[in-house]
PDB file of N, CA and C in Angstrom:
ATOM      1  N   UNK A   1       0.852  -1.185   0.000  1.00  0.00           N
ATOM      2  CA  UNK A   1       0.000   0.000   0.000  1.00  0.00           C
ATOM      3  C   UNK A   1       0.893   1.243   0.000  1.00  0.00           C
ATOM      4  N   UNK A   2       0.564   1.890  -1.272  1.00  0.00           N
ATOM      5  CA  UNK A   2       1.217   3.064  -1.380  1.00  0.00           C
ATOM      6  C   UNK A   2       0.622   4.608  -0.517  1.00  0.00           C
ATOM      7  N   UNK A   3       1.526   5.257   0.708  1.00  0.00           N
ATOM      8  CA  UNK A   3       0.931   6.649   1.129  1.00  0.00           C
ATOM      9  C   UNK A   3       1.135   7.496   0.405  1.00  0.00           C
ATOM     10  N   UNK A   4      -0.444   7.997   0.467  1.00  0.00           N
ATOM     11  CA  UNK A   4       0.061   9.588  -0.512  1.00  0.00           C
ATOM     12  C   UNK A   4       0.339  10.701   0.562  1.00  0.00           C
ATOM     13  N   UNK A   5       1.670  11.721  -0.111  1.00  0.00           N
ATOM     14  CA  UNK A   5       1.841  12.831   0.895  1.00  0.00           C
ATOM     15  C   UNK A   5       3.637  12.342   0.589  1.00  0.00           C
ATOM     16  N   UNK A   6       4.083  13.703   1.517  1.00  0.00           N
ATOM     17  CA  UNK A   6       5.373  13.725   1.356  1.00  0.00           C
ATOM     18  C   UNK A   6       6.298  13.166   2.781  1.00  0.00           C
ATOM     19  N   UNK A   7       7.492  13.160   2.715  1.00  0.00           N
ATOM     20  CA  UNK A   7       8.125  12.299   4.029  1.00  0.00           C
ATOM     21  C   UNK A   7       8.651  13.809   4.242  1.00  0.00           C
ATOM     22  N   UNK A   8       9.214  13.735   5.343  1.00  0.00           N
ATOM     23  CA  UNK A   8      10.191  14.981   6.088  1.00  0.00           C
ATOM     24  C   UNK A   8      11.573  14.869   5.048  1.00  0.00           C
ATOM     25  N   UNK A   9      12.123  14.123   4.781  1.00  0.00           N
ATOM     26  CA  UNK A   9      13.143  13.595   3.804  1.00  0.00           C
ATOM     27  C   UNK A   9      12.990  14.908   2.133  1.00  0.00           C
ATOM     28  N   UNK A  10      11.665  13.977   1.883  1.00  0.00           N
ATOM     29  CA  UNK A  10      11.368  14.457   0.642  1.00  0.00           C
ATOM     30  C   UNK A  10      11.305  15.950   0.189  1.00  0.00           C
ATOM     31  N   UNK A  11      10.409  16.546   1.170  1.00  0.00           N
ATOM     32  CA  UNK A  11      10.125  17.899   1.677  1.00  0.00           C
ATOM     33  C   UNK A  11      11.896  18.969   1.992  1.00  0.00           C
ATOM     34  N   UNK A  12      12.654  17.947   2.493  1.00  0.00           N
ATOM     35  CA  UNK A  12      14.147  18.586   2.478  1.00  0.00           C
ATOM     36  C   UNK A  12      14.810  18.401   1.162  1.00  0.00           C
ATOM     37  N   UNK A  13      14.718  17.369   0.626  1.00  0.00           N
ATOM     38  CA  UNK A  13      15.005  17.705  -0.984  1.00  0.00           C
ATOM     39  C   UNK A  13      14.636  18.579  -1.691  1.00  0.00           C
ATOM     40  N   UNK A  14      13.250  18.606  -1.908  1.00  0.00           N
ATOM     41  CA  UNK A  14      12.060  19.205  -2.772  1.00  0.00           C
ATOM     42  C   UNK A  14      13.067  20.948  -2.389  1.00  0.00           C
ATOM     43  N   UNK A  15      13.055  21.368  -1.303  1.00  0.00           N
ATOM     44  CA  UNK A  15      13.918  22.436  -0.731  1.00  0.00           C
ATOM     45  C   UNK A  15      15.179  22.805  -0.657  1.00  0.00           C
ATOM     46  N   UNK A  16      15.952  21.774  -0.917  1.00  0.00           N
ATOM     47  CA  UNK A  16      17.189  21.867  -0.847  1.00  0.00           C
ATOM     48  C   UNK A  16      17.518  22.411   0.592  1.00  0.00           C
ATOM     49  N   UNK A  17      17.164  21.520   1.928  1.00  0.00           N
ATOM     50  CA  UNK A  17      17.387  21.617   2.999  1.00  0.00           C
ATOM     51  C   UNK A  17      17.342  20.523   3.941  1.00  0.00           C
ATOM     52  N   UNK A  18      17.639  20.576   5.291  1.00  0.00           N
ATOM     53  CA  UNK A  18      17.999  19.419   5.583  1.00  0.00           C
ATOM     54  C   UNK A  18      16.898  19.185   6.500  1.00  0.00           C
ATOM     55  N   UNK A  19      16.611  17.686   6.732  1.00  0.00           N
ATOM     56  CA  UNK A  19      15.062  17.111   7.140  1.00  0.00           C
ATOM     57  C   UNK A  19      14.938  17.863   8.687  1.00  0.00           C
ATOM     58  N   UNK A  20      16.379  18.516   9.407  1.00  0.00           N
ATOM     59  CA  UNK A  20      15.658  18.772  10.800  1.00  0.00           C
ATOM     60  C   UNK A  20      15.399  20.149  10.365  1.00  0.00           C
ATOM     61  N   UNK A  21      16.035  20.791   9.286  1.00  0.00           N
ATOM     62  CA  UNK A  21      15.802  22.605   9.544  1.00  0.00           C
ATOM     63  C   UNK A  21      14.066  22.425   8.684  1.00  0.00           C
ATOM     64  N   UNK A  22      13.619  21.180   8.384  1.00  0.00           N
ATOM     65  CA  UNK A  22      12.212  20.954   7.680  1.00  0.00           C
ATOM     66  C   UNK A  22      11.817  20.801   8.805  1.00  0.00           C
ATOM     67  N   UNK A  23      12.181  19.961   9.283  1.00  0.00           N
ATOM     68  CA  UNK A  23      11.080  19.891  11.059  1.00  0.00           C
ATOM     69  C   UNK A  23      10.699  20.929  12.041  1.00  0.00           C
ATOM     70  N   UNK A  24      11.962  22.053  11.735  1.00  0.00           N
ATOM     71  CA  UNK A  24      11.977  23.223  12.629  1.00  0.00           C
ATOM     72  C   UNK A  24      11.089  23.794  12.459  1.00  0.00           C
ATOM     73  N   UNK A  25      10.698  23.854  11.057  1.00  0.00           N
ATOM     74  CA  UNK A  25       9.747  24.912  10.086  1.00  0.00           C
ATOM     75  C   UNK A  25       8.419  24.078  10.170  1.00  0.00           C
ATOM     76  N   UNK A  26       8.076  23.015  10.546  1.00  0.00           N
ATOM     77  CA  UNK A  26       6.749  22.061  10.373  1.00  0.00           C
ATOM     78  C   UNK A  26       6.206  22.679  11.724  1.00  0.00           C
ATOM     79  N   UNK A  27       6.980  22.147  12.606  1.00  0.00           N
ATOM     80  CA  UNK A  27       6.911  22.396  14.383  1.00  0.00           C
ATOM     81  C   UNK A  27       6.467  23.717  14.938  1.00  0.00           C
ATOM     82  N   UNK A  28       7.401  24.921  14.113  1.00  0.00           N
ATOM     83  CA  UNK A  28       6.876  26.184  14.535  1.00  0.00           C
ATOM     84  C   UNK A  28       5.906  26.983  13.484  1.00  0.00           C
ATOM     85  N   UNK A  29       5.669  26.543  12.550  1.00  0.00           N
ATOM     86  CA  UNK A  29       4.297  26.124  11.821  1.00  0.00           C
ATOM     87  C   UNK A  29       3.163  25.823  12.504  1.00  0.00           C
ATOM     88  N   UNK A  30       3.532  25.322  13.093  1.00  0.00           N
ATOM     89  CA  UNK A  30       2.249  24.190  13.481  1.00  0.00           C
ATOM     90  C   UNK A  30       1.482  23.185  12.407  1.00  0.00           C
ATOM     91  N   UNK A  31       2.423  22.519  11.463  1.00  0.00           N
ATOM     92  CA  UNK A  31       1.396  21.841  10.546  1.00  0.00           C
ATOM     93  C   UNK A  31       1.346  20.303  11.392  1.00  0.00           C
ATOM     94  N   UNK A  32       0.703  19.795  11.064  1.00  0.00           N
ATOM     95  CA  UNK A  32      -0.317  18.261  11.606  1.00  0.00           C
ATOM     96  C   UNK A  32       0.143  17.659  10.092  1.00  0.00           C
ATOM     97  N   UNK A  33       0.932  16.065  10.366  1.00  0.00           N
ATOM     98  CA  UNK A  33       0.463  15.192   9.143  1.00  0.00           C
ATOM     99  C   UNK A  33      -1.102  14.807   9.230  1.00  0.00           C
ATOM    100  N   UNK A  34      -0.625  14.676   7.123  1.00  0.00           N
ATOM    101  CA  UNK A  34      -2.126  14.308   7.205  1.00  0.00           C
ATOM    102  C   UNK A  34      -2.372  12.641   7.093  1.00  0.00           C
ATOM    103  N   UNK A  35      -1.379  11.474   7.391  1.00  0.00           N
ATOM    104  CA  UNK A  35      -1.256  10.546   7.905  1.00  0.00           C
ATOM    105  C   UNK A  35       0.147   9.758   8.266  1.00  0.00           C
ATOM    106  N   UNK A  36       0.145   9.260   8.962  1.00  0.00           N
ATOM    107  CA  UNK A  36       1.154   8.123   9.502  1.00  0.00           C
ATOM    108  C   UNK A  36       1.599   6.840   9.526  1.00  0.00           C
ATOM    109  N   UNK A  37       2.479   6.168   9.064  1.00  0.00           N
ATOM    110  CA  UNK A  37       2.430   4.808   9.135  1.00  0.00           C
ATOM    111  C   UNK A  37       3.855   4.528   9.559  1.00  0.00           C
ATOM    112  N   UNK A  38       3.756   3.810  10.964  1.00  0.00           N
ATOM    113  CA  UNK A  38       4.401   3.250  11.836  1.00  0.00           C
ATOM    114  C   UNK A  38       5.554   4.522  12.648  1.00  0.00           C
ATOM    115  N   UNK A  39       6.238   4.828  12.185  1.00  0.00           N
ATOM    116  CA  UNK A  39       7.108   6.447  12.703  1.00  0.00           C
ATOM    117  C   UNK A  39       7.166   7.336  11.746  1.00  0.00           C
ATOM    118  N   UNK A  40       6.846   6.826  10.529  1.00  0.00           N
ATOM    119  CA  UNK A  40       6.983   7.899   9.609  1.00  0.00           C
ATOM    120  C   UNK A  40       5.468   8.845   9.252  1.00  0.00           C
ATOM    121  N   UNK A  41       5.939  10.167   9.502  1.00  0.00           N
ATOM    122  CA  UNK A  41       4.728  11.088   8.842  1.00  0.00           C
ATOM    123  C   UNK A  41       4.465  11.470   7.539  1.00  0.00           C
ATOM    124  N   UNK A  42       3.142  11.850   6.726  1.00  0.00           N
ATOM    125  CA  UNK A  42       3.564  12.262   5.495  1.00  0.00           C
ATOM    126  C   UNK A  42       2.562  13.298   5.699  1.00  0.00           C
ATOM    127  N   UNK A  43       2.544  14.336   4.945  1.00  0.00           N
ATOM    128  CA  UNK A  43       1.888  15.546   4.979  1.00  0.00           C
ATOM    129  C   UNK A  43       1.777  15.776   3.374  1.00  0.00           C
ATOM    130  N   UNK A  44       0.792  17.166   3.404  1.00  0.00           N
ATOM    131  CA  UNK A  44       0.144  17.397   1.773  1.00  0.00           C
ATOM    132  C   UNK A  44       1.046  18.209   0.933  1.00  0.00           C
ATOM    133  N   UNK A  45       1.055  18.248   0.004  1.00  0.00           N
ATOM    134  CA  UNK A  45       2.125  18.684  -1.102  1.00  0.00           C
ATOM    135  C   UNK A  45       2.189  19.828  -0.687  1.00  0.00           C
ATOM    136  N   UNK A  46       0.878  20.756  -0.312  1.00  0.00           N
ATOM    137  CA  UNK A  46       1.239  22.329   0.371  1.00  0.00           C
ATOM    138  C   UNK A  46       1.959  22.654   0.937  1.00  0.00           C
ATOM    139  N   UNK A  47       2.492  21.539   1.899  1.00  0.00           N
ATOM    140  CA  UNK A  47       3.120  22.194   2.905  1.00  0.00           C
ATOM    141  C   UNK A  47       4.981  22.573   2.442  1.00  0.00           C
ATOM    142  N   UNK A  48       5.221  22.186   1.561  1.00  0.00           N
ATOM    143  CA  UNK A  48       6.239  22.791   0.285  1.00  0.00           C
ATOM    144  C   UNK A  48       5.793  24.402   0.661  1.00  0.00           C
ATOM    145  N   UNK A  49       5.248  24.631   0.077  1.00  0.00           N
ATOM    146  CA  UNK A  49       4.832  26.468  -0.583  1.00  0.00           C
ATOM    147  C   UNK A  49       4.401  26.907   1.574  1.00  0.00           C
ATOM    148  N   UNK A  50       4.145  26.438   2.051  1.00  0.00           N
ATOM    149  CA  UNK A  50       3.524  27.068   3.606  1.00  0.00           C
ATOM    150  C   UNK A  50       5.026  27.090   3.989  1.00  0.00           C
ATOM    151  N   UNK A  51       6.250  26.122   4.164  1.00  0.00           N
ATOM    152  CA  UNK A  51       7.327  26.197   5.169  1.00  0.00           C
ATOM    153  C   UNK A  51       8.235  26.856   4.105  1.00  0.00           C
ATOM    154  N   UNK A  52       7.959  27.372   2.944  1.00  0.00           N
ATOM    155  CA  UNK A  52       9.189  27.820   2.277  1.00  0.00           C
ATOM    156  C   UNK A  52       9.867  28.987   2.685  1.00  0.00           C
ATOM    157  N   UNK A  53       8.924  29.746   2.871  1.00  0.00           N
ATOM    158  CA  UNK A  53       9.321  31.042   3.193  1.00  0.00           C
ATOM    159  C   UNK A  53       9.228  31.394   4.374  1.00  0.00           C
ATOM    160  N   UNK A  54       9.409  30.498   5.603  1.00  0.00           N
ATOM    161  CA  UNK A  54       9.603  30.643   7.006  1.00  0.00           C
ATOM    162  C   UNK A  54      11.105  30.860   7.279  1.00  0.00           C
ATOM    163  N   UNK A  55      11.515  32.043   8.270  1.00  0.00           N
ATOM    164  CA  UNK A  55      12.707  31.883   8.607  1.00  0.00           C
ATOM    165  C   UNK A  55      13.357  31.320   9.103  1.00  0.00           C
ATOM    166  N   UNK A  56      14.731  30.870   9.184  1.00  0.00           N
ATOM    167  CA  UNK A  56      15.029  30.081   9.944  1.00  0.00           C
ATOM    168  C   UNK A  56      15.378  30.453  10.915  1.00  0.00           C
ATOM    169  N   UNK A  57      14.934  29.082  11.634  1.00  0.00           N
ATOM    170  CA  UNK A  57      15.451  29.513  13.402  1.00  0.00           C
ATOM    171  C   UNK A  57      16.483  29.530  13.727  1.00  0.00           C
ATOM    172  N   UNK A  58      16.878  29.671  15.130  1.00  0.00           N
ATOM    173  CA  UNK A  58      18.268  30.163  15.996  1.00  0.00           C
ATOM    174  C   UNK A  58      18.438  31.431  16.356  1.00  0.00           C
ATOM    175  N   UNK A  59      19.246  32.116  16.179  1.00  0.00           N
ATOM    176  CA  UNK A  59      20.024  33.022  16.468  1.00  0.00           C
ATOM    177  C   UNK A  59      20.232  33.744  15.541  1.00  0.00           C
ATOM    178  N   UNK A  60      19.830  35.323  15.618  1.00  0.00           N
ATOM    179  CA  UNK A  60      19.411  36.219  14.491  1.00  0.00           C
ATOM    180  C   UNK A  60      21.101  36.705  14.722  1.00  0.00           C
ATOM    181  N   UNK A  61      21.591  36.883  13.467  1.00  0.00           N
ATOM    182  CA  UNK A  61      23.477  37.442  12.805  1.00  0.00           C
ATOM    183  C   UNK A  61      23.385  38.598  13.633  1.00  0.00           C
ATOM    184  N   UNK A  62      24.540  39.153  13.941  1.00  0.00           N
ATOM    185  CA  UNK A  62      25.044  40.409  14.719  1.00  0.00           C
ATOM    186  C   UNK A  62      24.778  41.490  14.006  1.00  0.00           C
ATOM    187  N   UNK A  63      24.551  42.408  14.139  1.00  0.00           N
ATOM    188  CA  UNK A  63      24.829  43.857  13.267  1.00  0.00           C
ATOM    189  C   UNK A  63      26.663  43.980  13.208  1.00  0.00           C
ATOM    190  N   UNK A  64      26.984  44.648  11.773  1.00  0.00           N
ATOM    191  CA  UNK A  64      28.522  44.655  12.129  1.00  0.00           C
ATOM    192  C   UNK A  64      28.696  46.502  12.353  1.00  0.00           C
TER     193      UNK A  64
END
């Protein structure tokens, strides 16, 4: 049985980023998969275009 939806993996490709700075952006999002099977989540193709343009977290650069 094939899931439809994307992995945290995929979503860091699709971005050219890496699956935790995707998680950072899911988490303080607040997006919900839209199903699960066994540990893995998959969520809707949107959520591409919703976490793209979130900043990233940490620690905002110094003024020089």
């Amino acid at each position: 049985m094939k899931m439809e939806g994307l992995t945290i993996r995929e979503i860091a490709e699709n971005l050219d980023i890496k699956p935790k700075a995707v998680m950072a952006r899911i988490l303080k999002h607040g997006i919900k998969p839209k199903a699960q099977a066994g540990r893995t989540n998959f969520y809707d193709y949107d959520v591409i275009d919703k976490i793209k343009d979130i900043d990233k977290a940490g620690r905002p650069k110094k003024d020089k």
